[in-house]
N, C-alpha and C. Protein backbone atom coordinates (compact mmCIF):
# COMPACT_ATOMS: atom_id res chain seq x y z
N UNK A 1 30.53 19.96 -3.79
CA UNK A 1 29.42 19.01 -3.84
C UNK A 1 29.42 18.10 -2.62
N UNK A 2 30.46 17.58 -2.17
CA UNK A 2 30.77 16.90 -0.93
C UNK A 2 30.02 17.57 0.26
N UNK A 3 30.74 18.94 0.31
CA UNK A 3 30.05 19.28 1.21
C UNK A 3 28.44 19.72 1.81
N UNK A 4 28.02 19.81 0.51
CA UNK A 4 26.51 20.08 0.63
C UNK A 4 25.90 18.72 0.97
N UNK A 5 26.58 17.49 0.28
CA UNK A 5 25.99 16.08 0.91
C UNK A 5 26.17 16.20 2.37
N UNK A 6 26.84 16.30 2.41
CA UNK A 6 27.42 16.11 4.50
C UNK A 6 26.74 16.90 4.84
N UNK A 7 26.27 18.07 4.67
CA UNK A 7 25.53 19.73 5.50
C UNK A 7 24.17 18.70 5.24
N UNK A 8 23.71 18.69 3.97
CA UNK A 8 22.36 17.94 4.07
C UNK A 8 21.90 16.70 4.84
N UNK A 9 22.79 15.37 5.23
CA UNK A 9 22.60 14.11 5.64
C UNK A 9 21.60 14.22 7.03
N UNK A 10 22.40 15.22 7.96
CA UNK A 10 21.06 15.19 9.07
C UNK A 10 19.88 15.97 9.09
N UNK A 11 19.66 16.83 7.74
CA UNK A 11 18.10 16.35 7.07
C UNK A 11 17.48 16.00 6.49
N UNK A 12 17.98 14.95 6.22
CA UNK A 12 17.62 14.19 5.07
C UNK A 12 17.34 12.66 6.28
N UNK A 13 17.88 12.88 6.98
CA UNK A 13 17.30 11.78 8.15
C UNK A 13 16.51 11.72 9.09
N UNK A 14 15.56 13.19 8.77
CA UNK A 14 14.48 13.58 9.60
C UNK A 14 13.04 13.54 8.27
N UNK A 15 13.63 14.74 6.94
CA UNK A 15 13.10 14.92 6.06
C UNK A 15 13.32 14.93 5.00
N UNK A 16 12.51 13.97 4.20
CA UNK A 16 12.96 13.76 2.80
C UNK A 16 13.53 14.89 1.80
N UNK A 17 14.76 14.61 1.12
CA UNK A 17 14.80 15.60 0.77
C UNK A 17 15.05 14.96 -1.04
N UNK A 18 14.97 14.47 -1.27
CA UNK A 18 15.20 13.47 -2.69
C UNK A 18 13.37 13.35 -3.65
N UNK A 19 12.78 12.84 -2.70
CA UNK A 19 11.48 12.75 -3.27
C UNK A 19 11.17 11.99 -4.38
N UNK A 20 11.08 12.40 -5.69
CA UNK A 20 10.71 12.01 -6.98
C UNK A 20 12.21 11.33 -7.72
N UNK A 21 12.69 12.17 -6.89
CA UNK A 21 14.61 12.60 -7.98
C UNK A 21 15.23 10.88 -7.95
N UNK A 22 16.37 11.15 -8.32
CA UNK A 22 17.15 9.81 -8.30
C UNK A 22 17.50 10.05 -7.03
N UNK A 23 17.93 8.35 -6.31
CA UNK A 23 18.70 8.55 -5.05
C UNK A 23 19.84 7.72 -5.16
N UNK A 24 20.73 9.15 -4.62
CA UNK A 24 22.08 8.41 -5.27
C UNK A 24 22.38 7.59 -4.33
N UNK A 25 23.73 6.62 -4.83
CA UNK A 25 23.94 5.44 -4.23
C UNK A 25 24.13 5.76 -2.80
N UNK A 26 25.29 6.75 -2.37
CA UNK A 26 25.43 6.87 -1.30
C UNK A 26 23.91 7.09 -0.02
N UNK A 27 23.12 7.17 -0.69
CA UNK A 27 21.68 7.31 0.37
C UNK A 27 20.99 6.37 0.46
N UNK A 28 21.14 5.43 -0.74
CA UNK A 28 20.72 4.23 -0.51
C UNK A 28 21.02 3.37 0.35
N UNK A 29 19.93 2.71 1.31
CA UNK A 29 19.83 1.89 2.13
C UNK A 29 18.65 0.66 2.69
N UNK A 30 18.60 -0.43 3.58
CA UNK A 30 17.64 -1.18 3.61
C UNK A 30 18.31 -2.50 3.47
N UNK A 31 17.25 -3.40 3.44
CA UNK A 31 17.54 -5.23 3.57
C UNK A 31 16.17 -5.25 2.84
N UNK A 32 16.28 -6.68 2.07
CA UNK A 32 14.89 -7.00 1.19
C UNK A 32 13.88 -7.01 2.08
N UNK A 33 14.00 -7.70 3.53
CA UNK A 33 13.16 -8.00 4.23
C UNK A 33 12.14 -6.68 4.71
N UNK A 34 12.77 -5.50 4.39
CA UNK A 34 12.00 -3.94 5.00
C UNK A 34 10.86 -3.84 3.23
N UNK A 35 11.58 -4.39 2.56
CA UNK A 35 10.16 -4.14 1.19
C UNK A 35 9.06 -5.10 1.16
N UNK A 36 9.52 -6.44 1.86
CA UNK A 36 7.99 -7.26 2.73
C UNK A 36 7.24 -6.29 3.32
N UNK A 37 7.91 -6.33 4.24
CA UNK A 37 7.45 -5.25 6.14
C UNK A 37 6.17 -4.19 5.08
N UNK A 38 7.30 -3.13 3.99
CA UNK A 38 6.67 -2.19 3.63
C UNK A 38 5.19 -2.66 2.85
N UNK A 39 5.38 -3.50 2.07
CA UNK A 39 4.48 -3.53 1.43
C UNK A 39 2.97 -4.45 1.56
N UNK A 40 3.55 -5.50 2.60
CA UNK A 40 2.46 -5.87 3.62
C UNK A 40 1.97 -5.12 4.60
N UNK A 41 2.57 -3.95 5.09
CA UNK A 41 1.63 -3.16 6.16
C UNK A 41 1.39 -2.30 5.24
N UNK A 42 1.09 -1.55 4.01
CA UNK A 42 0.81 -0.81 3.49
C UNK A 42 -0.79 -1.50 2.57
N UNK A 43 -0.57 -2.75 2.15
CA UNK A 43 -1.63 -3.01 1.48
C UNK A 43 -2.76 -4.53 1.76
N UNK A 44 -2.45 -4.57 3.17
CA UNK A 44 -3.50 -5.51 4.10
C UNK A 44 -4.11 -4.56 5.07
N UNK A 45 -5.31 -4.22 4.28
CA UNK A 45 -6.38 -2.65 5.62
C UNK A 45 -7.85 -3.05 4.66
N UNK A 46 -8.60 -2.20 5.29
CA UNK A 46 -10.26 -2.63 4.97
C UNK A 46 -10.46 -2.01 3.73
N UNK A 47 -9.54 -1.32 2.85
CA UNK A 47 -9.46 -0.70 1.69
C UNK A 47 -9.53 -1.82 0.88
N UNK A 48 -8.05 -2.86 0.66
CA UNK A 48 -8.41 -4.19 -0.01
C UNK A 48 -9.10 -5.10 0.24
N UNK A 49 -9.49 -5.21 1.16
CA UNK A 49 -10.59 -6.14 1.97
C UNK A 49 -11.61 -5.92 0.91
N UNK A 50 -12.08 -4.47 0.96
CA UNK A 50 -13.55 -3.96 0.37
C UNK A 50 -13.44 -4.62 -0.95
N UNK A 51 -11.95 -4.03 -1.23
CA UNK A 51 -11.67 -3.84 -2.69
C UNK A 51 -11.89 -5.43 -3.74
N UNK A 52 -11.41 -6.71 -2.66
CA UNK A 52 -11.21 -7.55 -3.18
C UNK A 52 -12.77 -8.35 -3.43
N UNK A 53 -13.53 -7.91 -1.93
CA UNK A 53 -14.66 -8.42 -2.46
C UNK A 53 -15.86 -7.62 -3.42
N UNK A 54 -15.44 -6.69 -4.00
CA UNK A 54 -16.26 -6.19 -5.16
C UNK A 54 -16.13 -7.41 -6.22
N UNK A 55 -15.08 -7.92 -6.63
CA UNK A 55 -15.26 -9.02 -7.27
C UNK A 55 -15.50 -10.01 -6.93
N UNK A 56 -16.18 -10.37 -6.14
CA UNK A 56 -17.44 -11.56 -5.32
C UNK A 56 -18.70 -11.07 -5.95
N UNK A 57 -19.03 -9.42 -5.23
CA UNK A 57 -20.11 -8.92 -5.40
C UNK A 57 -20.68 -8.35 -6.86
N UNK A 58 -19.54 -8.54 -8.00
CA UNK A 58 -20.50 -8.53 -9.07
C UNK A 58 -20.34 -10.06 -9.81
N UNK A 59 -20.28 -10.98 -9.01
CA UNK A 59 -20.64 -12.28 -10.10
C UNK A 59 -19.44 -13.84 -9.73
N UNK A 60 -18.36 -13.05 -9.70
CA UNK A 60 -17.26 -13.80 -9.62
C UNK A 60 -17.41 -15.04 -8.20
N UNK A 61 -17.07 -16.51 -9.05
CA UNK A 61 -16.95 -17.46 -7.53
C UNK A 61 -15.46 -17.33 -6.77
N UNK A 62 -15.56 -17.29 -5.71
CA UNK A 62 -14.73 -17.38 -4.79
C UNK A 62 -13.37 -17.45 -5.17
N UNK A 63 -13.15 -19.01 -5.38
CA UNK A 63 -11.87 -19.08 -6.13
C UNK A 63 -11.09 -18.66 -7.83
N UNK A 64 -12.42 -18.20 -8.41
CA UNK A 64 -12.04 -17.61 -9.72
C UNK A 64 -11.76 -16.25 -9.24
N UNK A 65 -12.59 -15.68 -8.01
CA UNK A 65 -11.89 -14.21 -7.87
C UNK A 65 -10.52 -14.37 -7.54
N UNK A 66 -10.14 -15.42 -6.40
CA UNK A 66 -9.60 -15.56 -5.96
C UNK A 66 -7.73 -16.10 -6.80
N UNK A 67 -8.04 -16.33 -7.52
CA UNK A 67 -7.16 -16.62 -9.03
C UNK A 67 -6.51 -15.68 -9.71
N UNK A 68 -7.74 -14.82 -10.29
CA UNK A 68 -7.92 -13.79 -11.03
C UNK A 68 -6.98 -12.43 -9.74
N UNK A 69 -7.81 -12.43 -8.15
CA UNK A 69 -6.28 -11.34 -7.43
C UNK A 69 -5.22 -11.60 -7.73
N UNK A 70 -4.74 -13.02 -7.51
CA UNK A 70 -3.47 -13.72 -7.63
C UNK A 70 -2.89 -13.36 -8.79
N UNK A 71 -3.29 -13.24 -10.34
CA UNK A 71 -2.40 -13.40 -11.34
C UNK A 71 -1.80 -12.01 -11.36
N UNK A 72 -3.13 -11.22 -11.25
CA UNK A 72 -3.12 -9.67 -11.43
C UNK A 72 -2.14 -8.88 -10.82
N UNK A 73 -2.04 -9.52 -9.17
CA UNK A 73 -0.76 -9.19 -8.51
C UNK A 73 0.33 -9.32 -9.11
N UNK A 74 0.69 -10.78 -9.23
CA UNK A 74 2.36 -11.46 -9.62
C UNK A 74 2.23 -10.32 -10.93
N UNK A 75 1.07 -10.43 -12.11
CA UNK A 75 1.20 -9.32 -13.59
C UNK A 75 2.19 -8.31 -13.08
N UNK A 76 1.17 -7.51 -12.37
CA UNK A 76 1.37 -5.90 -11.75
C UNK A 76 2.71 -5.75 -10.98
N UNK A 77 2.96 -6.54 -9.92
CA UNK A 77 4.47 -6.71 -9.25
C UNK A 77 5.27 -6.62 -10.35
N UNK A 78 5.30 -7.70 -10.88
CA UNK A 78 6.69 -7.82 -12.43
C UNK A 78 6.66 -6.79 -13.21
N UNK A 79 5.70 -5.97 -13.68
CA UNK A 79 6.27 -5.11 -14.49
C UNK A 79 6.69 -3.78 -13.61
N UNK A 80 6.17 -3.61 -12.46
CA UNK A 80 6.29 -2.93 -11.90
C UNK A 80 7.64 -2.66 -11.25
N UNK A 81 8.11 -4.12 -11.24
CA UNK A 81 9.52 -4.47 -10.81
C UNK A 81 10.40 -4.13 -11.70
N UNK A 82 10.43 -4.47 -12.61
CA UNK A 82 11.12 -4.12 -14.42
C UNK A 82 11.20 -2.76 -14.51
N UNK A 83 10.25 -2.03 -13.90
CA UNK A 83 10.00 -0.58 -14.16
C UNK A 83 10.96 0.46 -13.34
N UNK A 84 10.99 -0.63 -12.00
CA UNK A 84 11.83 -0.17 -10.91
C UNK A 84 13.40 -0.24 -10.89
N UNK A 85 13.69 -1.42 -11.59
CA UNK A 85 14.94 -1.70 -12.39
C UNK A 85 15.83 -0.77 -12.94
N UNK A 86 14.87 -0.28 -13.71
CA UNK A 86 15.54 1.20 -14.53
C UNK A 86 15.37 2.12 -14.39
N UNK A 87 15.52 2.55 -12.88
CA UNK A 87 15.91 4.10 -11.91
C UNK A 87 17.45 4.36 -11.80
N UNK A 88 17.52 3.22 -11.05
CA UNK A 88 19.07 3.02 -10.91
C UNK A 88 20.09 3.14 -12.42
N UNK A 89 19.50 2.14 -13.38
CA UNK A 89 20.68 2.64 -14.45
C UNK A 89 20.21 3.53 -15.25
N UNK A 90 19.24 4.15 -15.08
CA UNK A 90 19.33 5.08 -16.13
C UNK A 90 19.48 6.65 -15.30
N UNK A 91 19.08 6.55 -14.56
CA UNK A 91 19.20 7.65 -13.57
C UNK A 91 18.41 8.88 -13.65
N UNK A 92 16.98 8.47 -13.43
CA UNK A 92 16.16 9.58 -13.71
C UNK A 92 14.75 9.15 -13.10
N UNK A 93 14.08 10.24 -12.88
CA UNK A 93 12.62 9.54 -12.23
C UNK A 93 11.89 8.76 -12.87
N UNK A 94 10.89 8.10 -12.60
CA UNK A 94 10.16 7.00 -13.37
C UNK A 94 9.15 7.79 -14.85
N UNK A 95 8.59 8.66 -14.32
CA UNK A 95 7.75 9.68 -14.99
C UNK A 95 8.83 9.92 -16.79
N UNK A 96 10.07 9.93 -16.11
CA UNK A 96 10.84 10.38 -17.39
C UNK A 96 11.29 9.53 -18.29
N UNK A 97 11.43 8.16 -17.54
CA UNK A 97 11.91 6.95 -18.43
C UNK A 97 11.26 6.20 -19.08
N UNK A 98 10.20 6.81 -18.69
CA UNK A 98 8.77 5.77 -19.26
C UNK A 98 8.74 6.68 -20.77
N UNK A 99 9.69 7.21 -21.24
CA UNK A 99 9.64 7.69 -22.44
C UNK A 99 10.56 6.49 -23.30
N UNK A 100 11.66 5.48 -22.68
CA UNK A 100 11.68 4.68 -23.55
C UNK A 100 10.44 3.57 -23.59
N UNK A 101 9.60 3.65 -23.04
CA UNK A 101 8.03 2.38 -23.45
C UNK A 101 7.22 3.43 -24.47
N UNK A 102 6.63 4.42 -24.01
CA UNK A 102 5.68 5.37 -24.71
C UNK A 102 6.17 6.42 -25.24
N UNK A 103 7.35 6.97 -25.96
CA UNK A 103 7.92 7.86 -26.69
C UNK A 103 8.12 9.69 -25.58
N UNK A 104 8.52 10.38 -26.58
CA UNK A 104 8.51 11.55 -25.85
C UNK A 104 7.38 12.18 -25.61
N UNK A 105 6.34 11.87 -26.20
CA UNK A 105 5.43 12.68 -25.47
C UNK A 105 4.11 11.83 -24.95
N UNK A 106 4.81 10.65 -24.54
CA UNK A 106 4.03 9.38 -23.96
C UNK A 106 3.78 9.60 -22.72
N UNK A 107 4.47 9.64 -21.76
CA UNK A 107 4.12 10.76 -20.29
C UNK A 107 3.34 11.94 -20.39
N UNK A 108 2.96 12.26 -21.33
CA UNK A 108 2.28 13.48 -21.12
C UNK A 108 1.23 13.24 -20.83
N UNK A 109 0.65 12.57 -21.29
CA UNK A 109 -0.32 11.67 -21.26
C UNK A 109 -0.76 10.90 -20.16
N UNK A 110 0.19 10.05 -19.60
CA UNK A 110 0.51 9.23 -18.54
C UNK A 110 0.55 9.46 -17.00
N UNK A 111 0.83 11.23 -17.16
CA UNK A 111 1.43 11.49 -15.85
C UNK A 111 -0.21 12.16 -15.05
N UNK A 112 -0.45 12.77 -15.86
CA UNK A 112 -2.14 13.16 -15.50
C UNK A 112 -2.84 11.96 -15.49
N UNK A 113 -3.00 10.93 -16.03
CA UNK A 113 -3.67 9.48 -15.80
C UNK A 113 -3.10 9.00 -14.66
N UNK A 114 -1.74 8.93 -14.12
CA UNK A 114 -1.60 8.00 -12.83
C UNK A 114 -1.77 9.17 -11.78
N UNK A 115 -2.08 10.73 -11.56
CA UNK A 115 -2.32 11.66 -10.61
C UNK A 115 -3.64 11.30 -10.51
N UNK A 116 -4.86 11.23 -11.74
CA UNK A 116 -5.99 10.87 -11.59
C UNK A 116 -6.28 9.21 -10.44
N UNK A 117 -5.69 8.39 -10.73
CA UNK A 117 -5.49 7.06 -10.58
C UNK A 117 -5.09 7.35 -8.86
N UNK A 118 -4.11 7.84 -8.43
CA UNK A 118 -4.22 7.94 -7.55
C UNK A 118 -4.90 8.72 -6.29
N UNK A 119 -5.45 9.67 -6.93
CA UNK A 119 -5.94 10.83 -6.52
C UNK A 119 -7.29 9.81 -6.17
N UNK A 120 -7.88 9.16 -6.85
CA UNK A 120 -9.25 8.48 -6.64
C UNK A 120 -8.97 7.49 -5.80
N UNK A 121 -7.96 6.60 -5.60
CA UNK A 121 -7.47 5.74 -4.98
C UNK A 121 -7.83 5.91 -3.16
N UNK A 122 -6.62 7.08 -3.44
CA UNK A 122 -6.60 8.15 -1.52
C UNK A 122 -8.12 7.99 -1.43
N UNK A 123 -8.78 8.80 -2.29
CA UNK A 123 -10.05 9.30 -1.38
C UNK A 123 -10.76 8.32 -1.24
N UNK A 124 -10.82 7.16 -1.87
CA UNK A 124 -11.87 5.75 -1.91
C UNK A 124 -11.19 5.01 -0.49
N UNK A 125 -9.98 5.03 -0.47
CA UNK A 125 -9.68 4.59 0.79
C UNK A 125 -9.65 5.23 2.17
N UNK A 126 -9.67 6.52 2.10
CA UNK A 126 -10.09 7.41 2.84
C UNK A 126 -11.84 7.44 3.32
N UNK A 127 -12.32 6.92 3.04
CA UNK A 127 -13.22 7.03 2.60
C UNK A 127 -13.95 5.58 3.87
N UNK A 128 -13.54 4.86 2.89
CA UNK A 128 -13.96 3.29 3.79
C UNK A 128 -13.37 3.63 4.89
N UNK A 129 -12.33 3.58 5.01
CA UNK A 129 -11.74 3.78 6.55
C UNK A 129 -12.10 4.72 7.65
N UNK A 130 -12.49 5.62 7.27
CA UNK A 130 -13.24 6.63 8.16
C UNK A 130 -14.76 6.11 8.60
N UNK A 131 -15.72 5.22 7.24
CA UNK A 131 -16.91 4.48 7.32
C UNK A 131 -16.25 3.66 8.68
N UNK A 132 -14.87 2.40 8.45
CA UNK A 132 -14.94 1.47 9.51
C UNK A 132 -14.56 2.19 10.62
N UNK A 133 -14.24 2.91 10.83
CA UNK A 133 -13.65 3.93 12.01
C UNK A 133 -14.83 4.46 12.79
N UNK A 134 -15.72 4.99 12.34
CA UNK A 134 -17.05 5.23 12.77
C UNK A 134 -18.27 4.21 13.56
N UNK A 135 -17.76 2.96 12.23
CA UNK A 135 -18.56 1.87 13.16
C UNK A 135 -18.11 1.61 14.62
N UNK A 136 -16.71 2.05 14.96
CA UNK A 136 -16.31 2.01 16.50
C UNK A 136 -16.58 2.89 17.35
N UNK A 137 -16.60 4.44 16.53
CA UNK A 137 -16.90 5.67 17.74
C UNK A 137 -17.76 6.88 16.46
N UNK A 138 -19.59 6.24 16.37
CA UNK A 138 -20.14 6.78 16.19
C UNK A 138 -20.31 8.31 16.23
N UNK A 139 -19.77 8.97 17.63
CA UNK A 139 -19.93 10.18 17.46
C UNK A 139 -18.91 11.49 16.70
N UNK A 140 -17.94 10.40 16.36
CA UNK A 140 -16.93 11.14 15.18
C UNK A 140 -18.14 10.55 13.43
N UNK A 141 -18.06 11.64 12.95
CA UNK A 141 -18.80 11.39 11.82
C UNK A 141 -18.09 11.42 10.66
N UNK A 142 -17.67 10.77 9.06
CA UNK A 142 -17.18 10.66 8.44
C UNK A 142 -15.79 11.52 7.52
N UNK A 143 -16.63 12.68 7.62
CA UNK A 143 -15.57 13.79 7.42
C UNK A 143 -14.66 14.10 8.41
N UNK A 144 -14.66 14.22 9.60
CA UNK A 144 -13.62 14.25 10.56
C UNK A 144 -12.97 13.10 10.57
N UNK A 145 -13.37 11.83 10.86
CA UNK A 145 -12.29 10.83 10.64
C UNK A 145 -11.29 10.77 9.51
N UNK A 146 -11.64 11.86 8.19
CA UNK A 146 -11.57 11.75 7.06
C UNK A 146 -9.70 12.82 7.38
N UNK A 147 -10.29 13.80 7.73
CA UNK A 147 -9.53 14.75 8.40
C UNK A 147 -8.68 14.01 9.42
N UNK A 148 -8.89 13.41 10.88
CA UNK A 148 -7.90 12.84 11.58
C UNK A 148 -7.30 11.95 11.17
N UNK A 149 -7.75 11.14 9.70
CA UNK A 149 -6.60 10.27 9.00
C UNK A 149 -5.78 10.71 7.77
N UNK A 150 -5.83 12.32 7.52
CA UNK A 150 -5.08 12.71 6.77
C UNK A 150 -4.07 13.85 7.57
N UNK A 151 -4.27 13.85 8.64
CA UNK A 151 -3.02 14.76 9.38
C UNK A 151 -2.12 13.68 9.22
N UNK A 152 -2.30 12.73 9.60
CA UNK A 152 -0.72 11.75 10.02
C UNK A 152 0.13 11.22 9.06
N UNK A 153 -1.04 10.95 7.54
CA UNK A 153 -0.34 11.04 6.26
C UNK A 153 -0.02 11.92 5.82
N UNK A 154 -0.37 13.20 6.23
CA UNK A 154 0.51 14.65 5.37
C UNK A 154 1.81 14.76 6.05
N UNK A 155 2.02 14.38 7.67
CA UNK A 155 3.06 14.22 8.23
C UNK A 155 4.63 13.66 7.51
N UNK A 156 3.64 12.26 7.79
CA UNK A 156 4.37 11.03 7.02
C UNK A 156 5.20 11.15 5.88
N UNK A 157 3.99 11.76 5.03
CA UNK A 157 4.90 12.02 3.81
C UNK A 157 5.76 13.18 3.28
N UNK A 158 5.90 14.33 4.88
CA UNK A 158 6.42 15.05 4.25
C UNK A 158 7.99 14.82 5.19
N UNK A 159 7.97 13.76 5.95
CA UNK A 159 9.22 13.45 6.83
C UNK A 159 9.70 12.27 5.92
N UNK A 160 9.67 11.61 4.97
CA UNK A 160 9.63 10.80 3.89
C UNK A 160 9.54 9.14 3.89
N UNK A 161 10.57 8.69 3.48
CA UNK A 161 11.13 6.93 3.25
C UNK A 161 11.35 6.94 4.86
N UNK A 162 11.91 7.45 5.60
CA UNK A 162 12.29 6.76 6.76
C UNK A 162 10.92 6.62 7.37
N UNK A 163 10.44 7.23 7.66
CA UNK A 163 9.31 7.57 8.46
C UNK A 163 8.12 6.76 7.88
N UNK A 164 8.29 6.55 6.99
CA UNK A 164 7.09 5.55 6.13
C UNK A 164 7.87 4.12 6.54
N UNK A 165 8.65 3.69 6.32
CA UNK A 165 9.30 2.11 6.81
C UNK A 165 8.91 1.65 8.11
N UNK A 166 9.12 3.16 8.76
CA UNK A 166 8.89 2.68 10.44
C UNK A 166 7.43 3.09 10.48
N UNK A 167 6.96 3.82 10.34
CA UNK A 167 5.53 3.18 10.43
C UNK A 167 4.75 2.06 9.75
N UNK A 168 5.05 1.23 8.70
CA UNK A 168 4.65 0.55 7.79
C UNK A 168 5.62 -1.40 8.64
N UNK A 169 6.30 -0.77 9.51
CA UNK A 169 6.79 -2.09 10.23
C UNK A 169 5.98 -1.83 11.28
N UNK A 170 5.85 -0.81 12.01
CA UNK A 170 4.51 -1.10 13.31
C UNK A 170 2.94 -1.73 12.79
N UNK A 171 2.96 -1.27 11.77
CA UNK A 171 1.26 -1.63 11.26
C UNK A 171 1.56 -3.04 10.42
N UNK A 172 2.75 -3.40 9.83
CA UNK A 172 2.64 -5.08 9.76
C UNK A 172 2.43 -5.31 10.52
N UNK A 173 2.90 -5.56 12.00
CA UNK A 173 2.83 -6.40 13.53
C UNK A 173 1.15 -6.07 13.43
N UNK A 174 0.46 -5.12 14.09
CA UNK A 174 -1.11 -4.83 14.05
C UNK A 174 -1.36 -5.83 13.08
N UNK A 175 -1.34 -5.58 11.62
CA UNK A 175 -1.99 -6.02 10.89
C UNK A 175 -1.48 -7.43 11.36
N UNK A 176 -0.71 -8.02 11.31
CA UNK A 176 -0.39 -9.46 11.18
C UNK A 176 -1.16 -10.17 12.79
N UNK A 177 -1.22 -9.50 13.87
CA UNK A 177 -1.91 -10.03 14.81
C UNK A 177 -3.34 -10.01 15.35
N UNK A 178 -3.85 -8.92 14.04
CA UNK A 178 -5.02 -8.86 13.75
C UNK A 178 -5.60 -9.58 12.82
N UNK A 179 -4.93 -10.19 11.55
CA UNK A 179 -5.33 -10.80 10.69
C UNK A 179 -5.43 -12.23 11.14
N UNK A 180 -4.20 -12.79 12.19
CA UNK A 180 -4.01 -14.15 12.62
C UNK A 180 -5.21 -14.42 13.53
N UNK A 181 -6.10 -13.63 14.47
CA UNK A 181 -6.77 -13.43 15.43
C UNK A 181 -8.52 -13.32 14.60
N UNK A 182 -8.57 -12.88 13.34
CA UNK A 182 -9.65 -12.97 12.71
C UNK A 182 -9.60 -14.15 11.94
N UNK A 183 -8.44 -15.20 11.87
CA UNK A 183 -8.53 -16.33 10.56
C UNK A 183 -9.07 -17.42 12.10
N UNK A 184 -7.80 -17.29 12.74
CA UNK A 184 -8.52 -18.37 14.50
C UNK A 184 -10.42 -18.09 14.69
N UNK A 185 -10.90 -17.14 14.62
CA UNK A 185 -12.07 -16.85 14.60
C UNK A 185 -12.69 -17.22 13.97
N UNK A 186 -12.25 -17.08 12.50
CA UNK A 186 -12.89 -17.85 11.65
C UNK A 186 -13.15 -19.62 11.69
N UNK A 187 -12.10 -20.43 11.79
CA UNK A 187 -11.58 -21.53 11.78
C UNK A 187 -12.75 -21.88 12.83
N UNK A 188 -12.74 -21.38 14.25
CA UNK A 188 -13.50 -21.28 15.04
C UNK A 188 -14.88 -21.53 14.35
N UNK A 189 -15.68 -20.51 13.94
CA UNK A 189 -17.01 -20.45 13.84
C UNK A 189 -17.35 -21.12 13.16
N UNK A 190 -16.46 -21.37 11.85
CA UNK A 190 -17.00 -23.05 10.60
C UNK A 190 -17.15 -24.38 11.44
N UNK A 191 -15.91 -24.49 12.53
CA UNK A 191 -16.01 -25.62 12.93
C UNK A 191 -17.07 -26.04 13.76
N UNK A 192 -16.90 -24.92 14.86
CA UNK A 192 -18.61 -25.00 15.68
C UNK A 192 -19.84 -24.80 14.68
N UNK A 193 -20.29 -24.75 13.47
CA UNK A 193 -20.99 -24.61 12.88
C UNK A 193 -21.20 -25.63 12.60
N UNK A 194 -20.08 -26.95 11.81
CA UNK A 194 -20.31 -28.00 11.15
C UNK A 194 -20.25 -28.80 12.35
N UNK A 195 -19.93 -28.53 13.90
CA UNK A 195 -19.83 -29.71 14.44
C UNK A 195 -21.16 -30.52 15.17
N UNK A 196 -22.44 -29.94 15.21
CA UNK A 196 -23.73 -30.55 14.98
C UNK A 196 -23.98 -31.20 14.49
N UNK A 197 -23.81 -31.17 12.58
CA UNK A 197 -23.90 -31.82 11.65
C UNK A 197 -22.91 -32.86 11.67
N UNK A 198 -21.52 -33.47 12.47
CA UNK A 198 -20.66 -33.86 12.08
C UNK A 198 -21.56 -35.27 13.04
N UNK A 199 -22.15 -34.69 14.34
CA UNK A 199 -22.98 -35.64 15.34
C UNK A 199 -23.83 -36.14 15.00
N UNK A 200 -24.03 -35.80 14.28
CA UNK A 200 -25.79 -35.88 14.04
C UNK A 200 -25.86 -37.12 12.95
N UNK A 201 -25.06 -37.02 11.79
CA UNK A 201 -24.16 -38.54 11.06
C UNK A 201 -24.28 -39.12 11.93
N UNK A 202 -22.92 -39.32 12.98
CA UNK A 202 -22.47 -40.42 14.03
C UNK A 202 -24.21 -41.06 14.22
């Protein structure tokens, strides 16, 4: 058994080779600070952007949407966290343990609902992103962008965890100096907006 770990390690450091399975201790690796990195460059893109203002656009004020993201997150994180908890001691994929919440044939159920769930997810975000991608270079049309942004994720995910960290720490930096550069903009345009009105008092 030793030795098949050691024969496997330098591919398993190119390509995932664990996937769904448990990962045993010895492969485990990281600092808390890489599950920030990961999970802020993975879920600040024009997907949640869109996503967040659908609840503007059917009714919701600002800060009640704005409340209502907030709880839903911290909800969703925590159990999600709890959920993540019990990989490690119980030692089995998530799909399988979720039989102590919903019984033995509670996944059966479950596992076709979160393939659905995500399956709609990809393509809705696939989707917008190829729309904002277009607004830059019109003569690529939706389905090809659709296509040039799923080569690099079929890549991605078939070279695994490593390869997703390090790309998901280059696109925090983007995202974070793109997001800081659109809030200055913002800050910008309210102020020159109200500063007429601020004279016009005086």
């Amino acid at each position: 058994m030793a030795e098949i770990a050691v024969a496997s390690e330098p591919l398993r450091r190119s390509v995932e080779t664990h996937h769904i399975d448990r990962i045993p201790a010895g492969a485990r690796h990281g600092k808390p600070w890489h599950q920030f990195v990961f999970w802020w460059g993975g879920n600040v893109n024009v997907f949640n952007v869109v996503l967040g203002a659908v609840v503007i656009s059917i009714g919701l004020p600002f800060w009640w949407a704005l409340i209502a993201i907030a709880a839903g997150t911290m909800i969703g994180a925590l159990l999600i966290a709890l959920h993540a908890t019990q990989g490690p001691k119980l030692g089995v994929p998530q799909t399988i343990q979720s039989r102590a919440q919903f019984g033995f044939y509670g996944p059966a159920f479950l596992f076709p609902a979160v393939l659905l769930i995500n399956a709609g997810f990809i393509a809705a975000q696939f989707v917008i992103q190829a729309q904002a991608r277009q607004g830059i270079a019109p003569s690529v049309t939706t389905p090809q962008w659709i296509l040039i942004l799923t080569a690099p994720a079929v890549v991605i995910g078939i070279f695994g965890y490593r390869w997703i960290h390090r790309v998901m720490q280059a696109t925090a930096v983007v995202v974070g100096v793109s997001l800081g550069r659109r809030t200055l903009a913002s800050i910008r345009a309210v102020t020159e907006k109200n500063a007429p009105a601020r004279r016009t008092a005086r």
